[in-house]
Protein backbone atom coordinates (compact mmCIF):
# COMPACT_ATOMS: atom_id res chain seq x y z
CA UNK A 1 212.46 110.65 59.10
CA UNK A 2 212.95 114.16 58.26
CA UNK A 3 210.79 115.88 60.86
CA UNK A 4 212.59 113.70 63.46
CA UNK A 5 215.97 114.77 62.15
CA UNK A 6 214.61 118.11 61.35
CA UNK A 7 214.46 117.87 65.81
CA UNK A 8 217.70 116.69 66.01
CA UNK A 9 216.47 113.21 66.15
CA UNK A 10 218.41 110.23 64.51
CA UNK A 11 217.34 107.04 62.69
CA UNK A 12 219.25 103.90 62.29
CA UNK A 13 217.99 102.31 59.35
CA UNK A 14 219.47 99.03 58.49
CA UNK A 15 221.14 98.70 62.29
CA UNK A 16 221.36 95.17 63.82
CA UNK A 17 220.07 95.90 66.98
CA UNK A 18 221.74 93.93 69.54
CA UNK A 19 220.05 94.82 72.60
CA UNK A 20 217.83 97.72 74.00
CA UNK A 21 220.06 99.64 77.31
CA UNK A 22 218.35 99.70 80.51
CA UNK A 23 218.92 102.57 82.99
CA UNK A 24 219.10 102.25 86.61
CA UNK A 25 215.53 102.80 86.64
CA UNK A 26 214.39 99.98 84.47
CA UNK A 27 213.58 103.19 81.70
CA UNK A 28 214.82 101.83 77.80
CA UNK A 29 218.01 104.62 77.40
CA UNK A 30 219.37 103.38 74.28
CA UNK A 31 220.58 100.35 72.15
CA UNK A 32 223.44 98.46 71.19
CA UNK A 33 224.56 97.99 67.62
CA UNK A 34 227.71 96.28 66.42
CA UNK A 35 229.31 96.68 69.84
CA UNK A 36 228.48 100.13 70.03
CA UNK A 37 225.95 102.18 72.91
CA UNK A 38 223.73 104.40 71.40
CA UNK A 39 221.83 106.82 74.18
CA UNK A 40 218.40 107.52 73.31
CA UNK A 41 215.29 109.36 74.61
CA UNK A 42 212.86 107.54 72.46
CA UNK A 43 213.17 104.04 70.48
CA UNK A 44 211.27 103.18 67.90
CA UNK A 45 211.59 99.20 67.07
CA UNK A 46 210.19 98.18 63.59
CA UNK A 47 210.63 94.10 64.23
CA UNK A 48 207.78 93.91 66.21
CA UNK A 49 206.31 93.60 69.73
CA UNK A 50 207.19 89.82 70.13
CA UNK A 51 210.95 89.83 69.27
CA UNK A 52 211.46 93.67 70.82
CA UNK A 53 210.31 92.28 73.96
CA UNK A 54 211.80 88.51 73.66
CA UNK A 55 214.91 89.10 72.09
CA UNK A 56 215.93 92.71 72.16
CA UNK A 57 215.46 93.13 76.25
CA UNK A 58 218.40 92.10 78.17
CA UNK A 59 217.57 88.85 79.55
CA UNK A 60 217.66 90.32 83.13
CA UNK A 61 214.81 92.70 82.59
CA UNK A 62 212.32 90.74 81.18
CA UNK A 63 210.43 89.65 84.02
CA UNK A 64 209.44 93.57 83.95
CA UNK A 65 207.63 92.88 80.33
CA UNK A 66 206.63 89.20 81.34
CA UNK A 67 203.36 90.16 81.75
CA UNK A 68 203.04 91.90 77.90
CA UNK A 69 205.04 88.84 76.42
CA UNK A 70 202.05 86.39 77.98
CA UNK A 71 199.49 88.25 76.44
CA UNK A 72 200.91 87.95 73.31
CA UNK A 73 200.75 84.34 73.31
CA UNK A 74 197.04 84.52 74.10
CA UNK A 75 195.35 83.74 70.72
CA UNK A 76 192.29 86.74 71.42
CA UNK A 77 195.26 89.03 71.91
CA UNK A 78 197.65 88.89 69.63
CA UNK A 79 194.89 88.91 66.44
């Protein structure tokens, strides 16, 4: 945490993510907490592949993830 402040980085601890922004080029540009846009260069989620991709992507972009959600319900894969 330090070293990312440090580089005038900030983390949310504690921050009900509502939903992870989407640009105009289908890039991740921020979230949304408590109503609130947050821009962002980088996110970091700490819930997890499954519910970042299935619950934090707006419901219109996640046909572009589809593909990483699918392999997470294969068995081999997600071990």
């Amino acid at each position: 945490v330090q070293l990312i402040e440090k580089w005038g980085g900030k983390v949310l601890v504690r921050a009900t993510v509502q939903s992870i922004l989407i640009d105009d080029k289908n890039w991740a540009c921020g979230v949304v907490v408590n109503g609130r846009h947050i821009l962002a260069k980088s996110i970091v989620s700490s819930v997890g592949a499954p519910a970042t991709l299935t619950k934090l992507i707006p419901e219109s972009h996640r046909s572009l993830v589809s593909r990483h959600i699918d392999m997470m319900k294969d068995p081999d894969i997600a071990s």
